[in-house]
C-alpha atoms as a PDB file:
ATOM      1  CA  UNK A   1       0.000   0.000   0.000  1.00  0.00           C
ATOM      2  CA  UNK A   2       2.990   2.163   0.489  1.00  0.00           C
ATOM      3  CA  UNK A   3       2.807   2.936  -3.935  1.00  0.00           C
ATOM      4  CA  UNK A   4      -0.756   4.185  -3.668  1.00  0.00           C
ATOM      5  CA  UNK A   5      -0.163   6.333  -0.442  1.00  0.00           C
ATOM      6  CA  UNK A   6       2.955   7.540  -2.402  1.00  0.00           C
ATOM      7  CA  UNK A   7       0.766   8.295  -5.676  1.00  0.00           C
ATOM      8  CA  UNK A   8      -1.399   9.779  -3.447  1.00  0.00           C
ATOM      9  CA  UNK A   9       0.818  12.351  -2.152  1.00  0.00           C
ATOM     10  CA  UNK A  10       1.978  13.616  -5.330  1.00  0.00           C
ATOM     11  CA  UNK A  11      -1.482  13.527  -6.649  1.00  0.00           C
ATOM     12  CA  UNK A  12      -2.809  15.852  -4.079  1.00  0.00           C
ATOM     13  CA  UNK A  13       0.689  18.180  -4.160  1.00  0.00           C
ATOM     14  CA  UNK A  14      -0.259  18.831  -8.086  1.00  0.00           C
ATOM     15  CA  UNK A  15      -3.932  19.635  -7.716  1.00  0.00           C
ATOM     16  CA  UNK A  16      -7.193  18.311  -5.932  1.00  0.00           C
ATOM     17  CA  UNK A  17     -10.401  18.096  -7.372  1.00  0.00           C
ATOM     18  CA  UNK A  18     -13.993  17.057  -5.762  1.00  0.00           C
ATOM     19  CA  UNK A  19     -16.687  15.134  -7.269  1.00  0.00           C
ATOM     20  CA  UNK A  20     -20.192  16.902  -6.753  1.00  0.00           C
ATOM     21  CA  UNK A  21     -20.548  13.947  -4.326  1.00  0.00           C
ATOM     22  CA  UNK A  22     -17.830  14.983  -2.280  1.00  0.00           C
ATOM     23  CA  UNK A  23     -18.569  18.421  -2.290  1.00  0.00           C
ATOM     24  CA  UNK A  24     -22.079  17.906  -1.414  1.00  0.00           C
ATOM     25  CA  UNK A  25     -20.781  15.905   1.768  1.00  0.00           C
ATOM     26  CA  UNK A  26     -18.210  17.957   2.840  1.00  0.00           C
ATOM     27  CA  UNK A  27     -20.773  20.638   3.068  1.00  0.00           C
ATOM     28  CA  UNK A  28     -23.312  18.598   4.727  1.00  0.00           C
ATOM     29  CA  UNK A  29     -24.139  20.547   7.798  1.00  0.00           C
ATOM     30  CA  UNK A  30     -23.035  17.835  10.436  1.00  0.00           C
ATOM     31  CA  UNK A  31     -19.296  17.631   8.441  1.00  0.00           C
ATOM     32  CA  UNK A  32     -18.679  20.743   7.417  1.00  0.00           C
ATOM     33  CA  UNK A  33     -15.629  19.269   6.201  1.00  0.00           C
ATOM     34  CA  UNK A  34     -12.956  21.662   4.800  1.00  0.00           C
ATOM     35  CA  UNK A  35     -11.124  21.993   1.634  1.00  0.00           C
ATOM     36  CA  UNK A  36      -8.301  23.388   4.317  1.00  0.00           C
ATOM     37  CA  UNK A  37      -9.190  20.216   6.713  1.00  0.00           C
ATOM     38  CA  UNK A  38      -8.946  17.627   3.737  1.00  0.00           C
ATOM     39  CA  UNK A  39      -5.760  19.370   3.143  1.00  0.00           C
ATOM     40  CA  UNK A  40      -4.282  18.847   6.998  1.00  0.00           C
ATOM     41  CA  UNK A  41      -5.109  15.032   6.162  1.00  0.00           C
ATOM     42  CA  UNK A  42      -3.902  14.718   3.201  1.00  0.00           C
ATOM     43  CA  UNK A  43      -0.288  15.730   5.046  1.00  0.00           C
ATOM     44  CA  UNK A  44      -0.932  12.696   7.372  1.00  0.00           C
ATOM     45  CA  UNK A  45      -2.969   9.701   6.451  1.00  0.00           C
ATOM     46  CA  UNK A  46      -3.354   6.440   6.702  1.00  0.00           C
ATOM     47  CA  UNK A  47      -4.702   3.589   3.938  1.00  0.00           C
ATOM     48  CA  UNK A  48      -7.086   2.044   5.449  1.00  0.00           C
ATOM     49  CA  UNK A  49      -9.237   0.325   2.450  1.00  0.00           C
ATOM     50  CA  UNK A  50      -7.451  -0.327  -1.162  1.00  0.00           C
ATOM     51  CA  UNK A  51      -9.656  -0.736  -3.996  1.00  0.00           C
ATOM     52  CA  UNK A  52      -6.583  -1.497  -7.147  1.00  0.00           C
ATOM     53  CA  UNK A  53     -10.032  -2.714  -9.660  1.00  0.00           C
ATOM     54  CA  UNK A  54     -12.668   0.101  -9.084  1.00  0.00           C
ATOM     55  CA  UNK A  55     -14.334   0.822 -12.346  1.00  0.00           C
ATOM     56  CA  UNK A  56     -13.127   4.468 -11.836  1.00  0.00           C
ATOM     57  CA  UNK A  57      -9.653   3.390 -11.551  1.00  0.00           C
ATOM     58  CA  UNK A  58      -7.077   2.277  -8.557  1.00  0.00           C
ATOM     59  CA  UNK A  59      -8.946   3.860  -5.654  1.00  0.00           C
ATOM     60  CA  UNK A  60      -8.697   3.984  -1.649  1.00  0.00           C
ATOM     61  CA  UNK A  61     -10.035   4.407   1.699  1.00  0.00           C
ATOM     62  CA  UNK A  62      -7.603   6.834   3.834  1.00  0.00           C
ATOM     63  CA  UNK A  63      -8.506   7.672   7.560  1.00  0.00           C
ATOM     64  CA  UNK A  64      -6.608  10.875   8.810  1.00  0.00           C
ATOM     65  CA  UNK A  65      -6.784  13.694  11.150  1.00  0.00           C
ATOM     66  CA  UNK A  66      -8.433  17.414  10.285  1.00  0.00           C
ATOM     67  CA  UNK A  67      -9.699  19.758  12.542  1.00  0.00           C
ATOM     68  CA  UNK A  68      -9.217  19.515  16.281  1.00  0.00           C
ATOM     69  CA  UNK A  69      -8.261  15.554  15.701  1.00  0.00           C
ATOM     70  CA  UNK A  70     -11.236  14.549  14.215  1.00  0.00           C
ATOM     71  CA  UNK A  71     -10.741  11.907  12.374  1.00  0.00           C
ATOM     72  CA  UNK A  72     -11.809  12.165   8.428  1.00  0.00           C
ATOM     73  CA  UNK A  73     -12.564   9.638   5.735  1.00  0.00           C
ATOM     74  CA  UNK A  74     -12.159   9.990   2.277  1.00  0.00           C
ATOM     75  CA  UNK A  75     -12.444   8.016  -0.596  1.00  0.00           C
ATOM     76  CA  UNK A  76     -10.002   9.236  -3.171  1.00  0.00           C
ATOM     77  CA  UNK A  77      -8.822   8.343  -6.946  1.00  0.00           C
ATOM     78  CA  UNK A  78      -5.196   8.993  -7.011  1.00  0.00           C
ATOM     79  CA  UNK A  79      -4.042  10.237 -11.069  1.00  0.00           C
ATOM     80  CA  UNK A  80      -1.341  11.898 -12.849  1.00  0.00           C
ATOM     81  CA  UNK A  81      -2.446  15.491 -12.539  1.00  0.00           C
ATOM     82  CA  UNK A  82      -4.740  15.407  -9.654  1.00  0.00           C
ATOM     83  CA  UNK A  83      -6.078  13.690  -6.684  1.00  0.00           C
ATOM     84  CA  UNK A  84     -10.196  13.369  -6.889  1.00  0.00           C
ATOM     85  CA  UNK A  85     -11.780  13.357  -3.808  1.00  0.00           C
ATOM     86  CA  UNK A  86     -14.799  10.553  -4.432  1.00  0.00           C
ATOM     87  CA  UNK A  87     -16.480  11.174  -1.085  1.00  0.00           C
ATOM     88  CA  UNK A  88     -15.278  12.093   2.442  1.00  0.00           C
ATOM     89  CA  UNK A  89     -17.142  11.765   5.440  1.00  0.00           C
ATOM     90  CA  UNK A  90     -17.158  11.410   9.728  1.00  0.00           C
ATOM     91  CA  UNK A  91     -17.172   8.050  10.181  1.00  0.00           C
ATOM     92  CA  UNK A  92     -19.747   6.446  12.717  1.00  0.00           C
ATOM     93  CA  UNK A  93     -17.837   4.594  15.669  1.00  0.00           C
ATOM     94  CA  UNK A  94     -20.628   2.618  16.020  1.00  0.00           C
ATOM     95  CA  UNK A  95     -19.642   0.896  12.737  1.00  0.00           C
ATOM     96  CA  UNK A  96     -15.948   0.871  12.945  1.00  0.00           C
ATOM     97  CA  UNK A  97     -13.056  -0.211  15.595  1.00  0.00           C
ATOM     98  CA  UNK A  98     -12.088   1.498  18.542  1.00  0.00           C
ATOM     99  CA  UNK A  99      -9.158   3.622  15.957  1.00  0.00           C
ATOM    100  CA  UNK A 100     -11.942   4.366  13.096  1.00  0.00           C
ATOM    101  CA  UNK A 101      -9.613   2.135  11.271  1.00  0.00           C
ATOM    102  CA  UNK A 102     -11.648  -0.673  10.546  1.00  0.00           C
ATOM    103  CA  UNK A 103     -15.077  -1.867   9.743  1.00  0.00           C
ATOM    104  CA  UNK A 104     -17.113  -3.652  12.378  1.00  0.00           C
ATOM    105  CA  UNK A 105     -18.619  -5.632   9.446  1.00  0.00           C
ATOM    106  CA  UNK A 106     -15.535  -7.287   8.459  1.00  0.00           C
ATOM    107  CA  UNK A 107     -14.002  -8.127  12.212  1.00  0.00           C
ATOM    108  CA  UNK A 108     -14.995 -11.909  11.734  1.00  0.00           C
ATOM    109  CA  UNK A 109     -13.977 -12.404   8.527  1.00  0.00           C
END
């Protein structure tokens, strides 16, 4: 996972671009989710969730710090020129581990 968190990276230092999606989530009243904050994580993250055969192309879960330590999630699509956000979002700790790391739903695998 270390090549996409590296792609990553570069991605986001070239340019980063939102889907409507992602936009429309950020600005969801109970995220209010940054394009400063998304920033902040994208300086410190972590892959949680690797998806190499989306249809989209190689995407990835990444679980990172913003504001005041909150922890962010964001669904992102790593390319050339640009880093597109795909969705971002608080995650629920009812549905993930104690670190917001990983999913409840796939503990007993």
């Amino acid at each position: 996972m270390n090549d996409i968190k590296l792609k990553i990276q570069q991605s986001a230092d070239k340019n980063i671009f939102y889907t409507v999606h992602s936009a429309l989530q950020c600005i969801s009243i109970d995220r209010m989710i940054s394009p400063k904050e998304i920033r902040i994580a994208l300086d410190n993250f972590k892959v949680i969730e690797d998806y190499p055969y989306d249809s989209r192309g190689h995407t990835c879960l990444i679980s990172a710090k913003g504001n005041d330590k909150r922890i962010i999630h964001l669904v992102c699509l790593p390319t050339d020129n640009f880093l597109q956000i795909i969705t971002a979002y608080l995650p629920e700790e009812k549905k993930w581990d104690d670190n917001l790391n990983q999913r409840e739903d796939t503990w007993n695998v």
